[in-house]
C-alpha atoms as a PDB file:
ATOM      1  CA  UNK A   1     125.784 126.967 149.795  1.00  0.00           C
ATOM      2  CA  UNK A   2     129.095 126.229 148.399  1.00  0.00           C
ATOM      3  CA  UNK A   3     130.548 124.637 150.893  1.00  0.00           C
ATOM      4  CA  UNK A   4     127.280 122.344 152.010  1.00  0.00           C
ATOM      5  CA  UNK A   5     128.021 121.147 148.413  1.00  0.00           C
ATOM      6  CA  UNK A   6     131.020 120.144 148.398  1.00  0.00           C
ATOM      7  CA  UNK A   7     130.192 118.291 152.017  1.00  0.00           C
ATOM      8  CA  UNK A   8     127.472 116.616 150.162  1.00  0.00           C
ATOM      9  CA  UNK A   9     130.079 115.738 147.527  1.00  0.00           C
ATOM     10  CA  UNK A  10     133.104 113.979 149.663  1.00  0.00           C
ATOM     11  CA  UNK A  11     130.257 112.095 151.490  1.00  0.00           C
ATOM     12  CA  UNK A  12     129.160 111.089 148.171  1.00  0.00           C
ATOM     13  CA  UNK A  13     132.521 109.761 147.278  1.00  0.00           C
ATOM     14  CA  UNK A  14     132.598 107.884 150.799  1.00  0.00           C
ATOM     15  CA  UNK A  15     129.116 106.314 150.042  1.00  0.00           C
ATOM     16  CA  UNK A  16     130.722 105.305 146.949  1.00  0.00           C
ATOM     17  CA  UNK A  17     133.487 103.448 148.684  1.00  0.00           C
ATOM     18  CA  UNK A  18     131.228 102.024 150.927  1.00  0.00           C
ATOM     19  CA  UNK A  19     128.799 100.393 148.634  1.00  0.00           C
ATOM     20  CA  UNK A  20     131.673  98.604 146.892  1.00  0.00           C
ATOM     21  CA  UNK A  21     131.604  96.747 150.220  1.00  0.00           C
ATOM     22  CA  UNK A  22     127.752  96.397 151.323  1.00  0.00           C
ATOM     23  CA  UNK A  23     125.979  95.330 147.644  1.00  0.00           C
ATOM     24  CA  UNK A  24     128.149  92.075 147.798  1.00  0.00           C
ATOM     25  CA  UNK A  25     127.817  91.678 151.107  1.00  0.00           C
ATOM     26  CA  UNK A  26     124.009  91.995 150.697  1.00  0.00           C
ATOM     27  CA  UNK A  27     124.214  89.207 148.085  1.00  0.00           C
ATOM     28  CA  UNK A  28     125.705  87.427 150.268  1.00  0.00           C
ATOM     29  CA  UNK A  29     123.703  87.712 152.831  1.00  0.00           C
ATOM     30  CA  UNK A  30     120.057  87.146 150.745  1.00  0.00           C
ATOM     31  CA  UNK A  31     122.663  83.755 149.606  1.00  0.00           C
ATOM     32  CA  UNK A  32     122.752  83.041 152.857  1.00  0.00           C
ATOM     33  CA  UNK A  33     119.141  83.654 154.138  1.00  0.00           C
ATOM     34  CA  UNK A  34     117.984  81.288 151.661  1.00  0.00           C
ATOM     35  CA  UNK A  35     120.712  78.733 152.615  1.00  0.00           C
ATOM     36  CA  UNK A  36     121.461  77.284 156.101  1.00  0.00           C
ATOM     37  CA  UNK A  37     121.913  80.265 158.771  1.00  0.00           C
ATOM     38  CA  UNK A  38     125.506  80.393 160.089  1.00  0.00           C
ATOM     39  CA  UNK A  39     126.137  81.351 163.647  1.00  0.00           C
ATOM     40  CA  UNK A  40     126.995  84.833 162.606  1.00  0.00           C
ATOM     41  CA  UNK A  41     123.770  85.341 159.939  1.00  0.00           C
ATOM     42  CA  UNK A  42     122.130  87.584 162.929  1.00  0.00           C
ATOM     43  CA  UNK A  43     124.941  89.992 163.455  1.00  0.00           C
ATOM     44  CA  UNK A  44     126.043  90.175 159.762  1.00  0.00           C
ATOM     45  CA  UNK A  45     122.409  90.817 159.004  1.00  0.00           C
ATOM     46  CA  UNK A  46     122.709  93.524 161.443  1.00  0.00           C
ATOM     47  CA  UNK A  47     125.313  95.069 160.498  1.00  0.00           C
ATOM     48  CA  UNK A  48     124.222  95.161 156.641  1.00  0.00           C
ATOM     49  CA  UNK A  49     120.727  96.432 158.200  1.00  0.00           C
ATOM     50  CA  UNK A  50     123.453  99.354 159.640  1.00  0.00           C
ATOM     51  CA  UNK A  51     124.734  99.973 156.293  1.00  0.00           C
ATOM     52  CA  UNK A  52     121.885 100.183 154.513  1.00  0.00           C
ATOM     53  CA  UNK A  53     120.389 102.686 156.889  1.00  0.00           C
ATOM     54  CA  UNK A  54     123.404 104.921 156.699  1.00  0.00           C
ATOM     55  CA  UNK A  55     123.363 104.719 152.622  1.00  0.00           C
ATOM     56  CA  UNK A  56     119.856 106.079 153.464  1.00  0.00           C
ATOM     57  CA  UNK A  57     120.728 108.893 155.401  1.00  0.00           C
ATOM     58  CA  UNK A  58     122.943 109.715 153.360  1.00  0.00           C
ATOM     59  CA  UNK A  59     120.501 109.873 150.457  1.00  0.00           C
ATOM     60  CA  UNK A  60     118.357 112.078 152.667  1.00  0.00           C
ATOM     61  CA  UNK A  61     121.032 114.421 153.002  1.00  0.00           C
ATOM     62  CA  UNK A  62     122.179 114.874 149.697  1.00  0.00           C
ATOM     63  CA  UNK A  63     118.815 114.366 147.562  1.00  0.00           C
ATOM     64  CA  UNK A  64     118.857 117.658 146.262  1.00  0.00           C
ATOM     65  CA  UNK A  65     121.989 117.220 144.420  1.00  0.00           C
ATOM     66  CA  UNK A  66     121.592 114.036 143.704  1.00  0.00           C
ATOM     67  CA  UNK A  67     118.288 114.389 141.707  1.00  0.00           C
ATOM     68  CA  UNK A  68     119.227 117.925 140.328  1.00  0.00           C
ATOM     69  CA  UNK A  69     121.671 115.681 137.864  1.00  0.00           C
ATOM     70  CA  UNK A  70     118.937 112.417 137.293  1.00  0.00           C
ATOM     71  CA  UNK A  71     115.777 110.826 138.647  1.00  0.00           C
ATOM     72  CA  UNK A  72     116.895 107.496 139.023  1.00  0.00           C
ATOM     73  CA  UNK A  73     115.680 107.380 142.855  1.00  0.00           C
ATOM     74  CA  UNK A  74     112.301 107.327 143.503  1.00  0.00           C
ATOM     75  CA  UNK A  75     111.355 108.641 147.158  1.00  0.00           C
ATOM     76  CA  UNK A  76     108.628 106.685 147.546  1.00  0.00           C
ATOM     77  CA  UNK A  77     109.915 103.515 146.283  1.00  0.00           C
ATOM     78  CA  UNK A  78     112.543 103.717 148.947  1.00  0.00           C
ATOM     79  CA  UNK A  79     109.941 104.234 151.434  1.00  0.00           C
ATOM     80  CA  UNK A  80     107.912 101.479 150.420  1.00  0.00           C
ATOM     81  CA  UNK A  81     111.037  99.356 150.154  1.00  0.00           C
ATOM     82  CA  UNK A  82     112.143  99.708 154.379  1.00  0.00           C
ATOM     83  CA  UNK A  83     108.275  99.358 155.101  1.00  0.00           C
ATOM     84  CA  UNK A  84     108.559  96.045 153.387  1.00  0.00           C
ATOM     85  CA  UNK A  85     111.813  95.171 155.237  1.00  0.00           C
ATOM     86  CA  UNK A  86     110.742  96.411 158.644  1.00  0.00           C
ATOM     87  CA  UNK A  87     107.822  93.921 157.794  1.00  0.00           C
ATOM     88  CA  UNK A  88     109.818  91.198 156.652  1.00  0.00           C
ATOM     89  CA  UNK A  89     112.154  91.557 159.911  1.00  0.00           C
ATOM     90  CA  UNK A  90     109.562  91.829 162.329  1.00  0.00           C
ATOM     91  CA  UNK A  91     108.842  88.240 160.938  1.00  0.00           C
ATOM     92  CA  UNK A  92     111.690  86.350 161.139  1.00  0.00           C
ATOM     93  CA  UNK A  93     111.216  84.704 157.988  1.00  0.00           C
ATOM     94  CA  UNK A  94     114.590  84.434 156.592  1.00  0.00           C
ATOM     95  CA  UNK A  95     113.335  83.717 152.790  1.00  0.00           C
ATOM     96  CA  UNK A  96     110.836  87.595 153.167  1.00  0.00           C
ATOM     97  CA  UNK A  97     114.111  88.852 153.971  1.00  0.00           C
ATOM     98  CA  UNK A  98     115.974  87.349 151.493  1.00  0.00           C
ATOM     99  CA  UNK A  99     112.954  88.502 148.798  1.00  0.00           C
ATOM    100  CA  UNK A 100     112.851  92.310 150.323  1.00  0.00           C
ATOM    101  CA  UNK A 101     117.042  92.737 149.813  1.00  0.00           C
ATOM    102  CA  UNK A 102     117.131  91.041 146.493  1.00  0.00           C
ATOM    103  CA  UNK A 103     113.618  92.521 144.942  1.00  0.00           C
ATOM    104  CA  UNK A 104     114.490  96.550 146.885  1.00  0.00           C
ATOM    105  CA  UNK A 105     117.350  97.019 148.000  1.00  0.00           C
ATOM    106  CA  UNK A 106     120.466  95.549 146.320  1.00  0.00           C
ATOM    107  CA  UNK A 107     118.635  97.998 143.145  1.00  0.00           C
ATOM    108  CA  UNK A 108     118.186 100.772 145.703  1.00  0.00           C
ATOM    109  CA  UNK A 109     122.044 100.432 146.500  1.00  0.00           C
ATOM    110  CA  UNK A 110     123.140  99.645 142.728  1.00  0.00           C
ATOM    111  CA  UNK A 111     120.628 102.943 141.512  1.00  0.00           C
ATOM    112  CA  UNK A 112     122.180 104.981 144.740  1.00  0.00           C
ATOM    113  CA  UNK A 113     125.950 104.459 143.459  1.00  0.00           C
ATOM    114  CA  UNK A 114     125.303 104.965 140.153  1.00  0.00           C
ATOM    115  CA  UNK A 115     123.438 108.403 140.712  1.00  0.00           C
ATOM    116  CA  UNK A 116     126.175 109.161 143.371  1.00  0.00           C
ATOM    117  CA  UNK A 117     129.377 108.537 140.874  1.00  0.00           C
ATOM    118  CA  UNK A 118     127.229 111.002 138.319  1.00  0.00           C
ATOM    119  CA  UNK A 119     127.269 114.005 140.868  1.00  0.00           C
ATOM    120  CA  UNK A 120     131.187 113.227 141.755  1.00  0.00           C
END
């Protein structure tokens, strides 16, 4: 049990790291959905899309410690929250997008971090 801990722990750290890169580059990107689309908007979408889906997993994973130290993720929220963007992507319509990131998941990703850095 120990050890699945600590595992659940360095990953933590790592999701840390990582979200000091993906939350701005989600601004940017809902910045960019409501502006003119670049040539790379697709693929950076994409690969934010990646991210966010791995800071998921990785919430999946580590839940149990997570919310054994606060509540500040709700389950279903979250679930709601890539309903609405599988919705909003499945339309094409940059501004839903832009909506779904800003109104779910840039505080998804701010709440994640912040209940990470308290378990670490």
């Amino acid at each position: 049990m120990e050890a699945r801990e600590q595992l659940q722990k360095d990953i933590l750290k790592d999701l840390i790291s990582y979200s000091e890169g993906l939350i701005p580059a989600v601004q940017e990107m809902i910045d960019e959905l409501r502006s003119e689309e670049k040539e790379d908007t697709r693929q950076f979408l994409e690969e934010i899309i990646n991210g966010i889906n791995w800071e998921i997993e990785v919430y999946n994973q580590c839940a149990s410690l997570i919310n054994e130290k606060s509540s500040y993720i709700d389950k279903k929220e979250m679930i709601q929250a890539v309903g609405s963007l599988g919705t909003s992507l499945n339309s094409g319509d940059r501004f839903q997008i832009a909506e779904c990131l800003e109104q779910h998941f840039l505080p998804f990703l701010n709440k994640l971090t912040l209940a990470s850095k308290l378990v670490v």
